[in-house]
Protein backbone atom coordinates (compact mmCIF):
# COMPACT_ATOMS: atom_id res chain seq x y z
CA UNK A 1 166.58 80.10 70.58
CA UNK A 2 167.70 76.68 71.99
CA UNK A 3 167.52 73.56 69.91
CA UNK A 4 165.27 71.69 71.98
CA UNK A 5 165.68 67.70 71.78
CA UNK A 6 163.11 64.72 72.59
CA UNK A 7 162.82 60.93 72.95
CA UNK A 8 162.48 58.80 69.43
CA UNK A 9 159.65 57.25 71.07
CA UNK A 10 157.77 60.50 72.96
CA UNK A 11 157.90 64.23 71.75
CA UNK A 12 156.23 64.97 75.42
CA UNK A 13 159.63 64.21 76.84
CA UNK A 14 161.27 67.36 75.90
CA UNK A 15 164.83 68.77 77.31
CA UNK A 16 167.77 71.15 76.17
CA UNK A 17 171.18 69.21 74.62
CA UNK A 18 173.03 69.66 77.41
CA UNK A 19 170.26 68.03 79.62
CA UNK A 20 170.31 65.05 76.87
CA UNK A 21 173.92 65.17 77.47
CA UNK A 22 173.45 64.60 81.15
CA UNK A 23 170.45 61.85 81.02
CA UNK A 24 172.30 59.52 78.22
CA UNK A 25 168.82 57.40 77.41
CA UNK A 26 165.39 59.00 77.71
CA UNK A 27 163.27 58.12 80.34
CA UNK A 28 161.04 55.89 77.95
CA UNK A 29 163.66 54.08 76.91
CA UNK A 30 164.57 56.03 73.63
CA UNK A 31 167.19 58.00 72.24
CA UNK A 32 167.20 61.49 72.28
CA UNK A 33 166.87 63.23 68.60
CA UNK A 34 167.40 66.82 67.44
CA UNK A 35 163.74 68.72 66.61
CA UNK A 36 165.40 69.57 63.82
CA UNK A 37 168.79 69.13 62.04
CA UNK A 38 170.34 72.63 61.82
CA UNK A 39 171.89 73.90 58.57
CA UNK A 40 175.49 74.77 57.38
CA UNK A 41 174.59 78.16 56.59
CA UNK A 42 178.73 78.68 55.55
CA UNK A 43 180.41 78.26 52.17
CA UNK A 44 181.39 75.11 51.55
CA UNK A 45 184.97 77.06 50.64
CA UNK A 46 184.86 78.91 53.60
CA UNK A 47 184.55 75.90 56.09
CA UNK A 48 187.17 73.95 54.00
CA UNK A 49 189.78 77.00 55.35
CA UNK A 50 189.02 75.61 58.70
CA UNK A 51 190.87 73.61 60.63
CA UNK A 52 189.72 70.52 62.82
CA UNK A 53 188.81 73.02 65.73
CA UNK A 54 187.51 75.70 64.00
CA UNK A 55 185.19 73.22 61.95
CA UNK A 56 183.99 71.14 65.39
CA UNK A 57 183.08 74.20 66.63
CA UNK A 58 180.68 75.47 63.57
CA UNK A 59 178.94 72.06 63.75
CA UNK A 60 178.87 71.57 67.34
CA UNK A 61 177.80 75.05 68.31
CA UNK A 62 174.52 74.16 65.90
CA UNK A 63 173.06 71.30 67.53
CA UNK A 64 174.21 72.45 71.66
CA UNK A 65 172.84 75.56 71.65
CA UNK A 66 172.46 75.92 75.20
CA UNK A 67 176.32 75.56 75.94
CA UNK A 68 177.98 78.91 75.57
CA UNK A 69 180.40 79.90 72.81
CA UNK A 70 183.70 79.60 75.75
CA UNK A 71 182.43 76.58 77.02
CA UNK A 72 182.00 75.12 73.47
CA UNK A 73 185.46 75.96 72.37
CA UNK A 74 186.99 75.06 75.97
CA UNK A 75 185.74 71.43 75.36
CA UNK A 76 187.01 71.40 71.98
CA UNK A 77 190.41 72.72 72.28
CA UNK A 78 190.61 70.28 75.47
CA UNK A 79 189.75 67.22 73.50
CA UNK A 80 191.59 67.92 70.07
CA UNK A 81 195.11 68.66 71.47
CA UNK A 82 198.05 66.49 71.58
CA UNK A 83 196.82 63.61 72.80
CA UNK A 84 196.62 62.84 68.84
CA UNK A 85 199.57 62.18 66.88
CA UNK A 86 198.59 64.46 63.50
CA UNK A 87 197.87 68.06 63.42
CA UNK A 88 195.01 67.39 60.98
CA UNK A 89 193.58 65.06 63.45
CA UNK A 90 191.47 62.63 60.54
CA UNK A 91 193.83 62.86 57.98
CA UNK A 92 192.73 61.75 54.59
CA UNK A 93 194.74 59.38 53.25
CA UNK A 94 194.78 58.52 49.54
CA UNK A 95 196.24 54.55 48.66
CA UNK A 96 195.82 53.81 45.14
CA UNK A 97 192.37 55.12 43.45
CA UNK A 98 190.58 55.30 47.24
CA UNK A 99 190.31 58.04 50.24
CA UNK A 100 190.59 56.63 53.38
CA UNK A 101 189.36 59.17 56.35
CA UNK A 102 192.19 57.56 58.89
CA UNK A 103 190.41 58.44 62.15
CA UNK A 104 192.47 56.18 64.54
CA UNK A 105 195.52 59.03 65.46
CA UNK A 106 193.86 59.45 68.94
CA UNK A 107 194.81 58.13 72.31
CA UNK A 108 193.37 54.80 72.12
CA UNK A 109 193.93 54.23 68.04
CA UNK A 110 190.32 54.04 67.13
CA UNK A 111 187.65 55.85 65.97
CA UNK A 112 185.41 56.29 69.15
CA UNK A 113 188.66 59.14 70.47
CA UNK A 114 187.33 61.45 68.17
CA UNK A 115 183.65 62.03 70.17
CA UNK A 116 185.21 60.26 73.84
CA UNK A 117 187.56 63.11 73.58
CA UNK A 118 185.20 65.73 73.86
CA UNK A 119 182.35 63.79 75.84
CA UNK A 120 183.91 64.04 79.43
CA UNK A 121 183.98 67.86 78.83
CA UNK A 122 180.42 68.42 77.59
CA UNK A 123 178.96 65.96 80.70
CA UNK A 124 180.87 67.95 83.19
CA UNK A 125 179.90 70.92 81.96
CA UNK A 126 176.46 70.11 81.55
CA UNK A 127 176.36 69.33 85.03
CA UNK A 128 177.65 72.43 86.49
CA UNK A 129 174.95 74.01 83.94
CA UNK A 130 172.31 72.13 84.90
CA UNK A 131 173.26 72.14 89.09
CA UNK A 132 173.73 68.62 89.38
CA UNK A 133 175.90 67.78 92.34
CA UNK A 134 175.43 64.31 91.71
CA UNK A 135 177.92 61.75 90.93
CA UNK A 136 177.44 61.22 87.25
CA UNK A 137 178.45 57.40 87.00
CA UNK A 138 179.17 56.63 83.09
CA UNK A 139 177.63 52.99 82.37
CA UNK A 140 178.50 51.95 78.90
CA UNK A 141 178.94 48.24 77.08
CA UNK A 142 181.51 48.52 74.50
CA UNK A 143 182.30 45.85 71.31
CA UNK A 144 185.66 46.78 72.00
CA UNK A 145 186.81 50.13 71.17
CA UNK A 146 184.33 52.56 73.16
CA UNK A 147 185.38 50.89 76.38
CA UNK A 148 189.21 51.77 76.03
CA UNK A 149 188.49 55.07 74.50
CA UNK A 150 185.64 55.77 77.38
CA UNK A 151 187.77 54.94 80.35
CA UNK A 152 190.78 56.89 78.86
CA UNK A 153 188.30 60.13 78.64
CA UNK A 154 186.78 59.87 82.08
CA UNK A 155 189.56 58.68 83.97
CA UNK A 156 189.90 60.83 87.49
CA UNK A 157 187.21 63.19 85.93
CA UNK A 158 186.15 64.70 89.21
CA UNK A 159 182.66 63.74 89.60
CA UNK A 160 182.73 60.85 87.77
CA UNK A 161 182.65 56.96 87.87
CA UNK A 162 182.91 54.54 84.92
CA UNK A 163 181.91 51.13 84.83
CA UNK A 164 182.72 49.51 81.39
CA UNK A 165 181.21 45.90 80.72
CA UNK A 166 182.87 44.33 77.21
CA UNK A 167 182.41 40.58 75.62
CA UNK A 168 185.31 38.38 77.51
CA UNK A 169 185.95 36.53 74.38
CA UNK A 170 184.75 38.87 72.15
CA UNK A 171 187.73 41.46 71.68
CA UNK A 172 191.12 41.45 70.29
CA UNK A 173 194.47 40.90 72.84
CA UNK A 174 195.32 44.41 72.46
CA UNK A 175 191.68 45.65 72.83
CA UNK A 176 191.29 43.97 76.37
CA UNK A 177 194.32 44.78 77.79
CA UNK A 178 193.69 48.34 77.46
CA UNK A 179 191.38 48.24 79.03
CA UNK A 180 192.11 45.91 82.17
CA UNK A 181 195.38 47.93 82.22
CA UNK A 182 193.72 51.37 82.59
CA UNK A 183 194.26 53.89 85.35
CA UNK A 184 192.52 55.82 87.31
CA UNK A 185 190.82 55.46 91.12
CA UNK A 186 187.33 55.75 89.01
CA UNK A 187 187.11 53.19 86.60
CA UNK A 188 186.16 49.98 86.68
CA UNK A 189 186.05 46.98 83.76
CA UNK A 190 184.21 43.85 84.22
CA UNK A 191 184.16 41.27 81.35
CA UNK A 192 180.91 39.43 81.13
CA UNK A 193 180.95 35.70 79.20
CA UNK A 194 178.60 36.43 76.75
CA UNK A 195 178.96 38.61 73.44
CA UNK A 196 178.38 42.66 72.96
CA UNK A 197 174.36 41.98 72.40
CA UNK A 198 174.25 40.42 75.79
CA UNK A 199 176.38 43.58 77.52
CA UNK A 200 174.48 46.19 75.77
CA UNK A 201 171.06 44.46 76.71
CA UNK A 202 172.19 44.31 80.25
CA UNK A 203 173.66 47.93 80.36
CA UNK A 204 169.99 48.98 79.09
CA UNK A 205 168.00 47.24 81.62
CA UNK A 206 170.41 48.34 84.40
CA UNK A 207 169.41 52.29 82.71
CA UNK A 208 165.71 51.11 83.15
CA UNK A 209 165.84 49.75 86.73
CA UNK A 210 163.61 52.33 88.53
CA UNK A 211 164.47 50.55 91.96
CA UNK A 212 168.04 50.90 91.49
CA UNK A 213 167.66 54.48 89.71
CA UNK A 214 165.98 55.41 93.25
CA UNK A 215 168.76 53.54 95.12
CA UNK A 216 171.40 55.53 93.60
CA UNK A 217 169.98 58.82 93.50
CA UNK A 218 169.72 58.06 97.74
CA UNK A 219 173.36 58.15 97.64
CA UNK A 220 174.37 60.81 95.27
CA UNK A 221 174.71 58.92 91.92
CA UNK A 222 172.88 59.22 88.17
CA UNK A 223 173.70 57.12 85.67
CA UNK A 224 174.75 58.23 81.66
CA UNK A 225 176.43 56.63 79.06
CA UNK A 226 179.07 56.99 76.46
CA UNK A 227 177.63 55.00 74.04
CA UNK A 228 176.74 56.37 70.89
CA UNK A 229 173.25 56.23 72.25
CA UNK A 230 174.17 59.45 74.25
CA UNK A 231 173.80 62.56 72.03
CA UNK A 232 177.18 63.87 73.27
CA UNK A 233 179.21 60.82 71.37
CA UNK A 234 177.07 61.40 68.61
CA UNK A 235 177.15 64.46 67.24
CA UNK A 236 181.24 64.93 67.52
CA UNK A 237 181.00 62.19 64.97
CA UNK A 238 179.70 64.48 62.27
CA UNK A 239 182.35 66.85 62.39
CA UNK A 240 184.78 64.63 60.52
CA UNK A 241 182.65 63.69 57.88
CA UNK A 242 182.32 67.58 57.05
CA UNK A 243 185.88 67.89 57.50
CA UNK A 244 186.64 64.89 54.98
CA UNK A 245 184.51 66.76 52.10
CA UNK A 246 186.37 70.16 53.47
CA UNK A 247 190.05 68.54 52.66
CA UNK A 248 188.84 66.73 49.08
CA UNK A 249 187.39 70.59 47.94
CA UNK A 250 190.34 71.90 49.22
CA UNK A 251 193.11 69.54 47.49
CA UNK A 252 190.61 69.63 44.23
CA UNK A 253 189.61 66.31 44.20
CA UNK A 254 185.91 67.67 44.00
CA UNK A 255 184.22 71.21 43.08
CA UNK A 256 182.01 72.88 45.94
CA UNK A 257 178.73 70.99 45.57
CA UNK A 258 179.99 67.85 43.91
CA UNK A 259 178.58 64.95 45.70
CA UNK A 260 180.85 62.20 47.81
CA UNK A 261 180.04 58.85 48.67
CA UNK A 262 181.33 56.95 52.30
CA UNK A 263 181.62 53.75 53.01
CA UNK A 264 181.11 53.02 56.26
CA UNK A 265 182.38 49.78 58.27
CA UNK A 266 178.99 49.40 60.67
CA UNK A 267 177.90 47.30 64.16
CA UNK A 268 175.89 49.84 66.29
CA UNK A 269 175.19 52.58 63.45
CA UNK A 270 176.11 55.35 65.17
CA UNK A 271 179.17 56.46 62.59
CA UNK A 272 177.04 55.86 59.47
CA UNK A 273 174.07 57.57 61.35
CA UNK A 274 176.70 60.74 62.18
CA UNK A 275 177.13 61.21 57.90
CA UNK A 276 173.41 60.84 57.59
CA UNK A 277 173.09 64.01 59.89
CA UNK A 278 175.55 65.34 58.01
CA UNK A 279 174.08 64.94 55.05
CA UNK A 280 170.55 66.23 56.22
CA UNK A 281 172.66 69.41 57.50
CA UNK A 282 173.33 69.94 53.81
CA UNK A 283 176.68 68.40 53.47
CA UNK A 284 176.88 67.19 49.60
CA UNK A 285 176.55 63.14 49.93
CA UNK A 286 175.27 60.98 47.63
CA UNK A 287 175.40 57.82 49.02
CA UNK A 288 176.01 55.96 52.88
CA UNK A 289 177.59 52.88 51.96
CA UNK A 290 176.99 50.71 55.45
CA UNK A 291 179.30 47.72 55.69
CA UNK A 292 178.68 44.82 57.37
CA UNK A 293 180.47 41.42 58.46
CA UNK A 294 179.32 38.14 58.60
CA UNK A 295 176.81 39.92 61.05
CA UNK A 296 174.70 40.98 58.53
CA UNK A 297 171.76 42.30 60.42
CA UNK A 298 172.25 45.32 58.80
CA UNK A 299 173.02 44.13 55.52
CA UNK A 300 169.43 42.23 55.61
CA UNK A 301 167.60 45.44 57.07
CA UNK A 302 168.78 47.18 53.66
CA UNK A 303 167.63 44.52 51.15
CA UNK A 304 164.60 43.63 52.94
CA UNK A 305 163.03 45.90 55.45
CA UNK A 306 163.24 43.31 58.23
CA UNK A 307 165.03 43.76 61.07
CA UNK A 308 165.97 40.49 62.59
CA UNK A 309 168.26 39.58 65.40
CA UNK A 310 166.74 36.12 65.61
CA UNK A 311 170.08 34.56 63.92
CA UNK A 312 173.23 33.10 64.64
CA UNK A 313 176.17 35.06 66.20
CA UNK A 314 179.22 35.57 64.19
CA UNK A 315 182.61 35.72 66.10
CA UNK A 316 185.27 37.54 63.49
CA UNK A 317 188.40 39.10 62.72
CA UNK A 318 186.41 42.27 62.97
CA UNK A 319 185.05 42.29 66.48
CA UNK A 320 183.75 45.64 66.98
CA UNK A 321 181.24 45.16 64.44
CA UNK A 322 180.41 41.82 65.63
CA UNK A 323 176.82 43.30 67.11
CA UNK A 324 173.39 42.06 66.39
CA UNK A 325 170.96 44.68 67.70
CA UNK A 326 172.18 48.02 66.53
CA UNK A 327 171.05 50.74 68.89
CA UNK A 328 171.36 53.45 67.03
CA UNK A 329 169.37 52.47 63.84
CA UNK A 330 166.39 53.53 66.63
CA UNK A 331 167.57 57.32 65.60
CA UNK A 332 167.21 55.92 61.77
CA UNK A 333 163.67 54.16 61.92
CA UNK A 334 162.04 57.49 63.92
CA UNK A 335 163.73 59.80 61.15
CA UNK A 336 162.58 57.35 58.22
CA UNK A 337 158.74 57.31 59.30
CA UNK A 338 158.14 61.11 58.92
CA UNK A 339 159.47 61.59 62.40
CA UNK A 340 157.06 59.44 63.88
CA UNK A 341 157.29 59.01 67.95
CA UNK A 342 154.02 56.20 67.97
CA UNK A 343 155.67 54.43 65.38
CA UNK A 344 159.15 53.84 66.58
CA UNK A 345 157.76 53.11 69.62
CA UNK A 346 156.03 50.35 68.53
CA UNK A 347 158.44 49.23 66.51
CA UNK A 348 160.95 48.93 69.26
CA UNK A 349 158.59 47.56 71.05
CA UNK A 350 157.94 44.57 68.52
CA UNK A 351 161.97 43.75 68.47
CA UNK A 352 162.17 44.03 72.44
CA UNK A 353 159.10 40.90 72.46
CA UNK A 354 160.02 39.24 68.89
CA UNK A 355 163.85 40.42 68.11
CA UNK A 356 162.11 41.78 64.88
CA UNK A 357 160.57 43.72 63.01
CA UNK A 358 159.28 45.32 59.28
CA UNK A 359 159.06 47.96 58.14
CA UNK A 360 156.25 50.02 55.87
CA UNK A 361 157.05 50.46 52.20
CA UNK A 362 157.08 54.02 52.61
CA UNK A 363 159.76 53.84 55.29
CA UNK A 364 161.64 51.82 52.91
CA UNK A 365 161.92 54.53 49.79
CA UNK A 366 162.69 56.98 52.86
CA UNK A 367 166.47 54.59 52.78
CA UNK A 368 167.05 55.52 49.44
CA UNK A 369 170.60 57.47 51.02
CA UNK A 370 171.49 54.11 51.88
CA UNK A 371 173.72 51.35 50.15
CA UNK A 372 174.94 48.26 51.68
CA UNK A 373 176.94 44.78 51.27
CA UNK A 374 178.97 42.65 53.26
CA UNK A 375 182.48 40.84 53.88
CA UNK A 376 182.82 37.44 55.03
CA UNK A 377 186.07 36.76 57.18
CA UNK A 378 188.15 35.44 53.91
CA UNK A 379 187.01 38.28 52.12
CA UNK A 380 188.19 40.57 54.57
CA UNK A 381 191.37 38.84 54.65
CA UNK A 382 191.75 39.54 50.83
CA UNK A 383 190.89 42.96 50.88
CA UNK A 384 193.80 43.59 53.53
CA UNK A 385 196.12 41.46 51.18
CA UNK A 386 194.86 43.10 48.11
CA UNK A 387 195.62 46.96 49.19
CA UNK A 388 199.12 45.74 50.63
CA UNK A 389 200.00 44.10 47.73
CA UNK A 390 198.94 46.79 45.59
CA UNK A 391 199.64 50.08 47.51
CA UNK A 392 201.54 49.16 50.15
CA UNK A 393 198.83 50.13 52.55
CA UNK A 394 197.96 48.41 55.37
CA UNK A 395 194.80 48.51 56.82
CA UNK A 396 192.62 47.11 59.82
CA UNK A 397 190.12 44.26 59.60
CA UNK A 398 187.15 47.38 60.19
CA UNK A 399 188.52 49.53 57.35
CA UNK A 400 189.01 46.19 55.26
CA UNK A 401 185.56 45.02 55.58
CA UNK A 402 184.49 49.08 54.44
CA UNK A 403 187.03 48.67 51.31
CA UNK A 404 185.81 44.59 49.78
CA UNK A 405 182.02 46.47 50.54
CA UNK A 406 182.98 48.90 47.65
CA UNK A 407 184.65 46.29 45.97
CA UNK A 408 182.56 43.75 45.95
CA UNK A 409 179.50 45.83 44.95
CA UNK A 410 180.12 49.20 43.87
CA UNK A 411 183.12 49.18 41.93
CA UNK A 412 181.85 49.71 39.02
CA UNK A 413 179.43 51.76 39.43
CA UNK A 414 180.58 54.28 42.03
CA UNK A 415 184.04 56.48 41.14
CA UNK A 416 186.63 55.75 43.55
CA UNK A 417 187.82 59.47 43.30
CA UNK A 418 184.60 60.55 44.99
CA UNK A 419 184.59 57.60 47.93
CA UNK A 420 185.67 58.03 50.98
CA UNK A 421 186.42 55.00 53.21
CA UNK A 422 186.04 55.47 56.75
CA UNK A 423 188.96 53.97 58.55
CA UNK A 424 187.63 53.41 62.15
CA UNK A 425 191.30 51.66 63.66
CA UNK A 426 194.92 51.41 63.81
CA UNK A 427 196.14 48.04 61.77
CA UNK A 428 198.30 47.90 65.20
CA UNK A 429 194.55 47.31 67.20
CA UNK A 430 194.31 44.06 65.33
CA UNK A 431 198.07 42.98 64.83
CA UNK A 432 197.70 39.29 64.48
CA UNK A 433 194.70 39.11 62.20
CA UNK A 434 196.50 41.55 60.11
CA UNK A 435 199.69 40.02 59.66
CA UNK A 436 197.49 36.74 59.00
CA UNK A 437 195.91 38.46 56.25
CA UNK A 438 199.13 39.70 54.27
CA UNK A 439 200.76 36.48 55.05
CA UNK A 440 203.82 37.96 56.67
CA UNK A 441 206.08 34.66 57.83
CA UNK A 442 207.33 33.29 61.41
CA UNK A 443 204.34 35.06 63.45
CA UNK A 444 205.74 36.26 67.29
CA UNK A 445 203.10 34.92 69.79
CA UNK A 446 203.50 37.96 71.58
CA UNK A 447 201.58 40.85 70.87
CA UNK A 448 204.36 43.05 70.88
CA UNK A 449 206.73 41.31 68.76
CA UNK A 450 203.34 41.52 66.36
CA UNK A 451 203.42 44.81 66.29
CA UNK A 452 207.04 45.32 65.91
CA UNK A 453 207.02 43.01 62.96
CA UNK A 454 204.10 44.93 61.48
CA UNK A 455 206.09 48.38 61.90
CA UNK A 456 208.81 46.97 59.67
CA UNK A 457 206.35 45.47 57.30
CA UNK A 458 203.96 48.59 57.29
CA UNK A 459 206.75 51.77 57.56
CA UNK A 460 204.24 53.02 60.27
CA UNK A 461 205.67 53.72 63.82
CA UNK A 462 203.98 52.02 66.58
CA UNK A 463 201.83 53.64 68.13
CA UNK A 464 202.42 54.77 71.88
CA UNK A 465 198.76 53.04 72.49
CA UNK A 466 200.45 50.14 72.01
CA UNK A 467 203.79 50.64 73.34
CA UNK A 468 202.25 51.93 76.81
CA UNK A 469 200.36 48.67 77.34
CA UNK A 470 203.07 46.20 76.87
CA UNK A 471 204.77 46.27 80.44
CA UNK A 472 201.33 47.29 82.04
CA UNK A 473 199.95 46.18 85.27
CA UNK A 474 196.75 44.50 85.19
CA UNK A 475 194.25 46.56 87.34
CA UNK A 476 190.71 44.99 86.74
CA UNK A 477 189.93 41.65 86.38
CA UNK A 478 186.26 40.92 87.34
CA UNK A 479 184.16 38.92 85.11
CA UNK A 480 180.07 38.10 86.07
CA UNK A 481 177.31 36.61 83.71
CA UNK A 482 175.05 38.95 81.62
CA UNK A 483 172.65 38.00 84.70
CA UNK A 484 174.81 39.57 86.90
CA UNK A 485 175.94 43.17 85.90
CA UNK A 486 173.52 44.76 88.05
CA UNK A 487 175.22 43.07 90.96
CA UNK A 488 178.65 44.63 89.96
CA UNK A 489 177.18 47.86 89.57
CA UNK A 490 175.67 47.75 93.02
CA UNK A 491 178.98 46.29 94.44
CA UNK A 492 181.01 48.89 92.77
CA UNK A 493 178.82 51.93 94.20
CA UNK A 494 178.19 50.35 97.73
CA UNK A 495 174.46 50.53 97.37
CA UNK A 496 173.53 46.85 98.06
C-alpha cells in the first residue's frame, strides 16, 4: 500500500510521494507531510552492516512507496557515486571528546549535496511516472548553499530549468561565485538586494501566483522547488542521521539502543527536522540540539513558544543560517499539535498577517525532543579557535556555531561520547572568516591564496569545489529587487 502524503494545512489535499515530489508546495500553500512516519523494522546491527547506499535505500524505499525498487536504487547509486571524495560519504569524524558527522565531501562542499544529489533523479522520474511532459522549472531561494548545490544537480537535466534567487550581500566570496560561475544552458542565478527572508518570501508568492501558474502551464512549464520545503530534499536528509548512529554501534562507541544526542547548526529547520523523523522512525535519539546564530528566531521559539520574525536582521560569519522565517518549522508546528491541519493553518496564517505567533501549552510539552542555545559571532570565532588549538581541527563557522551550542549549554550535562555534531560545510566554504578565527597571520586578499594558506594550516587538501572556481568564467550576473523576481522569472521563460 502507498504512503499517501497531504498538505500541513489540508488533509483533503491528498497525493502519492512522487506526486509531492513533482508539486514542491501544496496547493494551499503548505508543505507536504507523511500520513504517517514509517518504521525501521531492521536491527539496529543489521543496518549498521550497511553501507551509505544500502542504508538510503532502506529509509528511502519507506517513505516513496510509489517509486519502484530499480528506480529507487537507480537514483541512489546515481547520486552517491564519485562525485564525493570519501567512500563513506558522511564520515564521522572524532576531534577530541566530540563526533562530528562531516557531511560536506560532496560536489559543492556542503551539506545540501547529500539530498540535491538524489533530487534531480526522483523529479525526473516522478515525471515520467506521473506523464508529465511539462517542463519542470526548479524555483528555489537559497541562504547560500542550496543554490550551488541545486544548480550543480539540475544542470542540463533534460526537462528541466532552474532559476536560483540568493541574498547579493548575504553569502560568502566562495558561495557566490559558484554559483554565478555555474554551467549549464538551463540555469539561471539572479541576486536580489535584500537578505534570504526577502528571496524565500518572493520565491513563495511567485509558487502562489495563479495568473502566472496559468501562464506557464500555456507554454509547457510547472514550477517545483529544491528547497527543503520539497519532500524530495527532505527525506534524503534522514538517511545520514541513521547512518551516523549505524557507524558509532558499529565502532562501539554505543550499544544497540543506547540513545545519541545531535546538535544541529539551524536557519530553515529542515536538517534538524530530518533527525526528528528519524527519531519518530524509531532511531534511538535523545535529544535535537538546534543551534542558532545571532538570528535567534529559533532559539526564542524554544524558550518561549513565540514565534517572532518581527526583529532585527543579523548579517554573520555564518550566513546560511542567517534566516528569519524558517519554513520548515511549518512540518514541526502541524506534527506538535496532534497533527492538526486547522491549526497550522491558522497559525501560518497569523505569522503571514503579524510575523508571529504562540503557541498552546500543550504544543509546547509536545518539544520536549528539543534543546536549543545560541552563538554570537565572537563566540563562534572562539569555538573555531578553541577546537584548532586543542585538536587541531578545523572547522566551519556552521559546524562552530553547532559545537559553542554544546559548549555553552550542555557541557555538562550531556556526554560528549554520545553527541554528534552535525558538520553542514567545508572550512574551505568560509576561508576568510576561518582563518580570522584561528588568527593565522598575513591574510591573502584572494580567495585562493585563502584557501591555500588554510590547506597548509589545516593538513586538508583543497577541495576541487574550490579549485574549479578559481579561473572560472562568470556566466550570470543579473540582480532585481525582491519586487521584481517575478519579472525575471517571466523574462527567463519568455512568457511576458
Amino acid at each position: 500500500m502507498n504512503l499517501m502524503y497531504h498538505s500541513t494545512r489540508s488533509k483533503e489535499i491528498r497525493v502519492t510521494a512522487s506526486q509531492a515530489i513533482l508539486q514542491g508546495l501544496a496547493p494551499d500553500g503548505g508543505l507536504f507531510v507523511p500520513e504517517s512516519v514509517p518504521q525501521l523494522d531492521k536491527p539496529l546491527e543489521e543496518l549498521a552492516e550497511m553501507n551509505y547506499r544500502e542504508l538510503a535505500y532502506e529509509i528511502l524505499s519507506r517513505f516513496l512507496t510509489d517509486y519502484s525498487e530499480e528506480e529507487l536504487k537507480d537514483c541512489i547509486n546515481r547520486a552517491y557515486d564519485n562525485k564525493f571524495d570519501t567512500p563513506d560519504i558522511a564520515p564521522l569524524k572524532k576531534a577530541g571528546k566530540m563526533y562530528y558527522l562531516e557531511l560536506f565531501h560532496g560536489a559543492t562542499i556542503a551539506f545540501k549535496d547529500m539530498a540535491l544529489s538524489i533530487l534531480p533523479h526522483l523529479l525526473t522520474k516522478a515525471a515520467r511516472k506521473n506523464n508529465i511532459d511539462d517542463d519542470i522549472v526548479i524555483l528555489t531561494a537559497t541562504s547560500g548553499d542550496t543554490g550551488k548545490a541545486a544548480l550543480a544537480g539540475f544542470a542540463d537535466v533534460k526537462g528541466t530549468k532552474i532559476i536560483v534567487f540568493y541574498p547579493k550581500d548575504g553569502v560568502s566570496k566562495v558561495q557566490e561565485k559558484q554559483m554565478i560561475t555555474q554551467k549549464g544552458n538551463n540555469t539561471y542565478v539572479i541576486g536580489i538586494r535584500g537578505n534570504f527572508d526577502d528571496a524565500q518570501t518572493g520565491v513563495k508568492k511567485i509558487f502562489g501566483d495563479a495568473e502566472l501558474k496559468e501562464k506557464m502551464s500555456k507554454a509547457g512549464y510547472r514550477f517545483s522547488s529544491a528547497n527543503s520545503i520539497n519532500v524530495g530534499r527532505l527525506i534524503p536528509q534522514i538517511v545520514y542521521y541513521v547512518y551516523a548512529y549505524t557507524k558509532l554501534l558499529k565502532i562501539g562507541a554505543i550499544k544497540s539502543g543506547g540513545k545519541i544526542n545531535f546538535v544541529v547548526p539551524t536557519g530553515n529547520f529542515g536538517n534538524i527536522l530530518a533527525a526528528y523523523y528519524a527519531k519518530k522512525m524509531g532511531l534511538p535519539v535523545d535529544k535535537l540540539i538546534c543551534a542558532s546564530n545571532d538570528n535567534k528566531v529559533l532559539f526564542d521559539f524554544f524558550r518561549t513558544g513565540i514565534y517572532d520574525r518581527n526583529r532585527e536582521f543579523v548579517l554573520t560569519i555564518s550566513p546560511s543560517m542567517d534566516i528569519l522565517v524558517s519554513s520548515n518549522l511549518e512540518r514541526l508546528i502541524y506534527h506538535i499539535s496532534g497533527n492538526d491541519t486547522h491549526k497550522t493553518a491558522e497559525l501560518m496564517k497569523t505569522l503571514n498577517t503579524g510575523g508571529r505567533y504562540e503557541i498552546s501549552a500543550d504544543m509546547r510539552i509536545n518539544l520536549n525532543d528539543f534543546l536549543s542555545g545560541y552563538a554570537t559571532v565572537e563566540e563562534t570565532k572562539e569555538a573555531i579557535q578553541r577546537v584548532y588549538k586543542e585538536t587541531g581541527y578545523v572547522i566551519d563557522t556552521h559546524t562552530a556555531v553547532a559545537t559553542e551550542v554544546y559548549e555553552k549549554y550542555f557541557k555538562e550535562d550531556i556526554d560528549p561520547s554520545r553527541t554528534v555534531i552535525v558538520s553542514t560545510a567545508s572550512p574551505y566554504k568560509f576561508a576568510e572568516s576561518v582563518l580570522a578565527a584561528i588568527g593565522a597571520e598575513n591574510m591573502p586578499a584572494d580567495d585562493f591564496e585563502q584557501a591555500k594558506l588554510l590547506e597548509e594550516i589545516s593538513g586538508v587538501p583543497i577541495p576541487e569545489a574550490v579549485k574549479e572556481i578559481h579561473h572560472a568564467e562568470v556566466r550570470h550576473n543579473r540582480i532585481c529587487e525582491p519586487a521584481g523576481m517575478k519579472s525575471e522569472v517571466e523574462e527567463i521563460l519568455k512568457i511576458i
